[in-house]
N, C-alpha and C. Protein backbone atom coordinates (compact mmCIF):
# COMPACT_ATOMS: atom_id res chain seq x y z
N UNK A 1 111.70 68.93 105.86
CA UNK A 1 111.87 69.50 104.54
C UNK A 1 110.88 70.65 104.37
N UNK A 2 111.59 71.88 103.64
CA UNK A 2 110.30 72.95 103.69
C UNK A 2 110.14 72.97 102.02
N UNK A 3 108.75 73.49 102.20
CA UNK A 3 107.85 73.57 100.79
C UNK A 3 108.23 74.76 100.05
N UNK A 4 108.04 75.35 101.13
CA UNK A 4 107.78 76.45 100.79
C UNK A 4 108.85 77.56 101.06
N UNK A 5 109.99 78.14 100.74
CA UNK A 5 110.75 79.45 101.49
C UNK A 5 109.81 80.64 102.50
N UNK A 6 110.68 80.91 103.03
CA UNK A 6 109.44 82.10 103.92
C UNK A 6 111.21 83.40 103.71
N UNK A 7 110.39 84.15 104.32
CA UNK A 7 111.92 85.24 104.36
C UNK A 7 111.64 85.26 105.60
N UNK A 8 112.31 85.63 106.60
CA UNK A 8 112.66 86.17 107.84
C UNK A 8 112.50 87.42 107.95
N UNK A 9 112.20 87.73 108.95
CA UNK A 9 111.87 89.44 109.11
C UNK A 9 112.92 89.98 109.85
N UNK A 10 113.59 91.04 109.59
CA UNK A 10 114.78 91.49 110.48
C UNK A 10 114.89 91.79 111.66
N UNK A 11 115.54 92.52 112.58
CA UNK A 11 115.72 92.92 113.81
C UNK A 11 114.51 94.33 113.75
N UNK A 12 114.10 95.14 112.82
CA UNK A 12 113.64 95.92 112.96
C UNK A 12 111.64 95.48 112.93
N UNK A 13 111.92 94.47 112.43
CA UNK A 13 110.41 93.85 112.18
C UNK A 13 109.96 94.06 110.20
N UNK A 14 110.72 93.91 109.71
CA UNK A 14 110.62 94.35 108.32
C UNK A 14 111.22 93.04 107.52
N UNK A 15 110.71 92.66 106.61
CA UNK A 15 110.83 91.92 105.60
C UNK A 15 111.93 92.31 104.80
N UNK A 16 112.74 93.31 104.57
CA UNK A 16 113.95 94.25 104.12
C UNK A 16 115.21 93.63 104.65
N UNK A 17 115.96 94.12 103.89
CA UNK A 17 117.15 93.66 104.73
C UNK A 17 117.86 95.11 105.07
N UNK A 18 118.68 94.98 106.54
CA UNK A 18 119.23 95.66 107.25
C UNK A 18 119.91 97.04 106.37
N UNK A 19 119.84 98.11 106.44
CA UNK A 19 120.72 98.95 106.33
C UNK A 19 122.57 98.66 106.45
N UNK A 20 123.27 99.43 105.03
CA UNK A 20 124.90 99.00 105.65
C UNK A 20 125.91 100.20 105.65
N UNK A 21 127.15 100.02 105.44
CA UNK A 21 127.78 100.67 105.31
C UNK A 21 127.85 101.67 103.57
N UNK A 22 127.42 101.01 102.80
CA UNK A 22 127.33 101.17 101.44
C UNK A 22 125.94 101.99 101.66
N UNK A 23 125.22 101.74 102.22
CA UNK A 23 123.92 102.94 101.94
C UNK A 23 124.39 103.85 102.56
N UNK A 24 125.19 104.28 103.29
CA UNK A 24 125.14 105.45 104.31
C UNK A 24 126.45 106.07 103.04
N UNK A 25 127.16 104.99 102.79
CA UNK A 25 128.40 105.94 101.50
C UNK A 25 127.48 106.40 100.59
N UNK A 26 127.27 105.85 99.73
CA UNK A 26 126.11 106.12 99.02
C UNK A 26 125.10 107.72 99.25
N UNK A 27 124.76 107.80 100.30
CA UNK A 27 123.63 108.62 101.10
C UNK A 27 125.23 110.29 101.16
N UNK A 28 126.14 109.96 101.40
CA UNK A 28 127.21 110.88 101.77
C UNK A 28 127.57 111.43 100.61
N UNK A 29 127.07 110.35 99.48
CA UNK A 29 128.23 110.63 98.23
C UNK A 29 127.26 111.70 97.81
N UNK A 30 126.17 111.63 97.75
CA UNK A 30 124.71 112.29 96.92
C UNK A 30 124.73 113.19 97.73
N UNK A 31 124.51 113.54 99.22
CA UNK A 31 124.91 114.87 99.37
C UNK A 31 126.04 116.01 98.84
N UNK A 32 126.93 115.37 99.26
CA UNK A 32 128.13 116.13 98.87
C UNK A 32 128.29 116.84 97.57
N UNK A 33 127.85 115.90 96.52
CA UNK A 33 128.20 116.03 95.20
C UNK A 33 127.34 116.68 94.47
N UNK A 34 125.89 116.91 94.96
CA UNK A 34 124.66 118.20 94.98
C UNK A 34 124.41 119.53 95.80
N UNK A 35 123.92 120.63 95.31
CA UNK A 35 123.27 121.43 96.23
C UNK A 35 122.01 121.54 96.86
N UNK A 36 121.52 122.13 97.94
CA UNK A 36 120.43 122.33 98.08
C UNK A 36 119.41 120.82 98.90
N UNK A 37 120.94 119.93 99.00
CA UNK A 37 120.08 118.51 99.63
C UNK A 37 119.05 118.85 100.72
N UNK A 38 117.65 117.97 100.88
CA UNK A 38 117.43 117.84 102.09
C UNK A 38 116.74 116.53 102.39
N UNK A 39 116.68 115.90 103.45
CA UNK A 39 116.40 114.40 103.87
C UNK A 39 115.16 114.50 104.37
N UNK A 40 114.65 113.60 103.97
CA UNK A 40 113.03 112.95 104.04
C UNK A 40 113.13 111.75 104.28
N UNK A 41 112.90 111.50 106.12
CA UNK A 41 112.70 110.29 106.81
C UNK A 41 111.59 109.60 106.03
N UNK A 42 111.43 108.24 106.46
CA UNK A 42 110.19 107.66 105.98
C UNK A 42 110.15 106.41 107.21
N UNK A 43 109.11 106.31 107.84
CA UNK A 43 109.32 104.98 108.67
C UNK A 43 109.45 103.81 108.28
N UNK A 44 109.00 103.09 108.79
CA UNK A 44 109.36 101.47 108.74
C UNK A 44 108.25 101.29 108.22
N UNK A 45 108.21 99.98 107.27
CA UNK A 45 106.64 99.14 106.89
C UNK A 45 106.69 98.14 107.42
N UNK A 46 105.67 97.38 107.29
CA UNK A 46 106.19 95.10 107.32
C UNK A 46 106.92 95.41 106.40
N UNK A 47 107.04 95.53 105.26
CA UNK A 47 107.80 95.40 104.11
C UNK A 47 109.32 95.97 104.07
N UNK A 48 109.50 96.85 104.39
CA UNK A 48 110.87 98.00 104.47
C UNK A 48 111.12 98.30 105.56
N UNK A 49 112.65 98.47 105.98
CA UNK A 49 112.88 99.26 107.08
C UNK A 49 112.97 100.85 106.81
N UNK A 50 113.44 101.45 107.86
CA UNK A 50 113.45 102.81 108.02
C UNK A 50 114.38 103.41 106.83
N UNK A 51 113.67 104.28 105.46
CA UNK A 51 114.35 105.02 104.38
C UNK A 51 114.58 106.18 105.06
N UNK A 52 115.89 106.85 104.33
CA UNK A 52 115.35 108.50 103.86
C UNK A 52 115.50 108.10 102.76
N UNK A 53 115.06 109.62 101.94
CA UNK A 53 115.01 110.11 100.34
C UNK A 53 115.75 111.86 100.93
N UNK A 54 117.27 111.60 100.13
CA UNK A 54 117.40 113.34 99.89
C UNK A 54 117.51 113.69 98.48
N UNK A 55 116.72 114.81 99.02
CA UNK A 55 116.39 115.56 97.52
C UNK A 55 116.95 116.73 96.98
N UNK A 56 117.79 116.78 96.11
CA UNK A 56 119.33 117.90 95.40
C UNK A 56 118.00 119.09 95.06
N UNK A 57 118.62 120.21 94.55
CA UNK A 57 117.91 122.11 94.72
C UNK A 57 116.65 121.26 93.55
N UNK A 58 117.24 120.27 92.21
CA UNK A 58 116.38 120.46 91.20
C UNK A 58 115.73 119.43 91.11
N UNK A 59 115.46 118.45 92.34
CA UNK A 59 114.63 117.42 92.26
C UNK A 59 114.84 116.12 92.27
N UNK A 60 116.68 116.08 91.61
CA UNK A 60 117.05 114.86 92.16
C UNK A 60 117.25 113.59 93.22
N UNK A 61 116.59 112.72 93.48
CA UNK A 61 116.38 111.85 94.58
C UNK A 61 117.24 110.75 94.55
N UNK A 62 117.26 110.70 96.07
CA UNK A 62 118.09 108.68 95.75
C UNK A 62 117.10 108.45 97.20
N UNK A 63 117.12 107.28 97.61
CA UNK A 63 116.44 106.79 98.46
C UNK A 63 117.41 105.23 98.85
N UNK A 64 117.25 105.37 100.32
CA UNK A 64 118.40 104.12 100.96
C UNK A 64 117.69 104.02 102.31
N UNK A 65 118.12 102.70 102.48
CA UNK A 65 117.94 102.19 104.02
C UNK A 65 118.80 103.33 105.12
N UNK A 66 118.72 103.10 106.36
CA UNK A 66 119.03 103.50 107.80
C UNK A 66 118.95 102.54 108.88
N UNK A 67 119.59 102.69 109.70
CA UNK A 67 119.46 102.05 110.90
C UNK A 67 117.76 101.88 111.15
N UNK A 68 117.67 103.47 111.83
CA UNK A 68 116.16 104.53 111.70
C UNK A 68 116.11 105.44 112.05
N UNK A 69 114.60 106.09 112.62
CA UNK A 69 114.58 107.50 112.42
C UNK A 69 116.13 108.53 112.99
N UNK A 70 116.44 107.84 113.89
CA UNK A 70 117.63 108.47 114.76
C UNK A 70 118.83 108.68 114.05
N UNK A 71 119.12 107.55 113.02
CA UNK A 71 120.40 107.64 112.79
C UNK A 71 119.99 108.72 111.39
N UNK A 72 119.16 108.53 110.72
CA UNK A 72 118.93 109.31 109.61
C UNK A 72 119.27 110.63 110.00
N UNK A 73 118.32 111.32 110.81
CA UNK A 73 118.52 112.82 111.72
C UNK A 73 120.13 112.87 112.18
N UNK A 74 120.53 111.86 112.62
CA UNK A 74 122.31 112.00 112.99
C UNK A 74 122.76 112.37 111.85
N UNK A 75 122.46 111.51 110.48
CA UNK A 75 123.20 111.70 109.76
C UNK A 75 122.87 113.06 108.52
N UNK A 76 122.11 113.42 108.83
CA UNK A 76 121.41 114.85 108.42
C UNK A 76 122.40 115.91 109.13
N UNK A 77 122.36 115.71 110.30
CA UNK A 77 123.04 116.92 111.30
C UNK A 77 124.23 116.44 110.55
N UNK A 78 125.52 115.67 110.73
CA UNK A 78 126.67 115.48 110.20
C UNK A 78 126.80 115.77 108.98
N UNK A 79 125.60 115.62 107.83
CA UNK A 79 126.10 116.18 106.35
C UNK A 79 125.32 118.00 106.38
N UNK A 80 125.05 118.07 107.33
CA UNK A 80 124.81 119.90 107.56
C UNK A 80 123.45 120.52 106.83
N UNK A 81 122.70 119.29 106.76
CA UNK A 81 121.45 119.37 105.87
C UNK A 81 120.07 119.50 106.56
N UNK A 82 119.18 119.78 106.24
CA UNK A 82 118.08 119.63 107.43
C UNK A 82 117.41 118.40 107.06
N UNK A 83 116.57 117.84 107.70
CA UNK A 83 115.65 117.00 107.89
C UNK A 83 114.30 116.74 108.35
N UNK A 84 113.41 115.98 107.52
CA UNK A 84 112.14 116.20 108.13
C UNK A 84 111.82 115.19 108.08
N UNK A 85 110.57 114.62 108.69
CA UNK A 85 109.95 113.35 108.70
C UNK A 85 108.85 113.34 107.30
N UNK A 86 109.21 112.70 106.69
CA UNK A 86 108.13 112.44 105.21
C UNK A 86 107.03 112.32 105.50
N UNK A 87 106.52 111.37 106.63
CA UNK A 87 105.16 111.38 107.32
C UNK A 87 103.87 112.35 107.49
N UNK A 88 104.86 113.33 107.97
CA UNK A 88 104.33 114.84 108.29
C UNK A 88 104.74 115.48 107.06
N UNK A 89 105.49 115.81 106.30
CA UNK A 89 105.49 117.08 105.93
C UNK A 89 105.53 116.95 104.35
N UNK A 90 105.23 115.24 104.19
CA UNK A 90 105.34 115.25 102.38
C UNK A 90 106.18 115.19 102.05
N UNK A 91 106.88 115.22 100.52
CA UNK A 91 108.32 115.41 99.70
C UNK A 91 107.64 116.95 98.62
N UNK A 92 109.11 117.42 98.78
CA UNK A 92 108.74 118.36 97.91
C UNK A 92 108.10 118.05 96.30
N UNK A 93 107.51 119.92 95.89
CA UNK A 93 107.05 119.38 94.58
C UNK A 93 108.25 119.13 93.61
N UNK A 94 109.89 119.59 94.08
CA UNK A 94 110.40 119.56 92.86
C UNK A 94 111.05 118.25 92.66
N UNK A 95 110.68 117.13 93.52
CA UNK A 95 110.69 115.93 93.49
C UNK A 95 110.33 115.20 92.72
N UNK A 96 108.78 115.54 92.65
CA UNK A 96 107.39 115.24 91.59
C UNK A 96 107.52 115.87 90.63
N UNK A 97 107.96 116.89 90.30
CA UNK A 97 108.52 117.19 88.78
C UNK A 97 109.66 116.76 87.94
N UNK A 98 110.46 115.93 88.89
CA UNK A 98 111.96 115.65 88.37
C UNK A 98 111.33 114.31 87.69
N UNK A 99 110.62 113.82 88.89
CA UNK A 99 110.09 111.99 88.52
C UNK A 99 109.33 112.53 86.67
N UNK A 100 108.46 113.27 87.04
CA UNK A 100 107.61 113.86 85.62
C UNK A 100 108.52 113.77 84.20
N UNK A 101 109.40 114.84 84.60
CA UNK A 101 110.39 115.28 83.33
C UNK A 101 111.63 113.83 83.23
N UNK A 102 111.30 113.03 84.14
CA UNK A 102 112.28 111.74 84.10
C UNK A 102 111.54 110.55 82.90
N UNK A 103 110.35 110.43 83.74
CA UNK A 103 109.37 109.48 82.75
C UNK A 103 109.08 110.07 81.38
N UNK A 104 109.32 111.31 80.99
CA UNK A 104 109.10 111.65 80.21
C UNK A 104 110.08 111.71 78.96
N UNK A 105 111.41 111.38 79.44
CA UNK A 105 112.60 111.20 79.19
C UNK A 105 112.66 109.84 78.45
N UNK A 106 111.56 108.98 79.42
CA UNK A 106 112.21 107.76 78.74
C UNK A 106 111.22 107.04 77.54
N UNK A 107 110.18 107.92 77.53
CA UNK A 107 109.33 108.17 76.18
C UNK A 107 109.96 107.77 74.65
């Protein structure tokens, strides 16, 4: 008998659950339907598996699971967008201003 629940950690080593078909629709729909997208890998934690975040011309974000870094970059090249690793290169500022003028919204 267990006391206690534990979660299982996935195939990737993350406490998250797997990336699916619905994040990657999801991830297709938000390109398409914005300009100016671009994708911001993020690695793996214990906690999360491998995100991107793409970000529309005026700051708009969504953020979803991936396989990982590979398939994200695949799927960057296929929606014709560029990509960078968040690690290295940060998120833009008009990211941090959207979040700003968002919270400020809900004032």
């Amino acid at each position: 008998m267990r006391w206690f629940g534990r979660r299982r950690k996935s195939a990737e080593g993350s406490l998250d659950r797997r990336a699916d078909g619905a994040d990657v629709a999801h991830l297709e729909e938000f390109a398409h339907s914005r300009r100016g997208v671009e994708a911001f890998v993020e690695p793996p934690t214990t906690m999360t598996a491998t995100t991107v975040v793409l970000v529309a011309h005026d700051g708009e974000w969504t953020r979803r699971r991936v396989r990982d870094a590979k398939a994200a970059h695949e799927l960057a090249r296929k929606l014709g967008i560029p990509a960078y690793d968040a690690q290295v290169v940060g998120y833009p500022q008009r990211m941090r201003d959207w979040n700003r003028r968002d919270d400020s919204d809900s004032d």
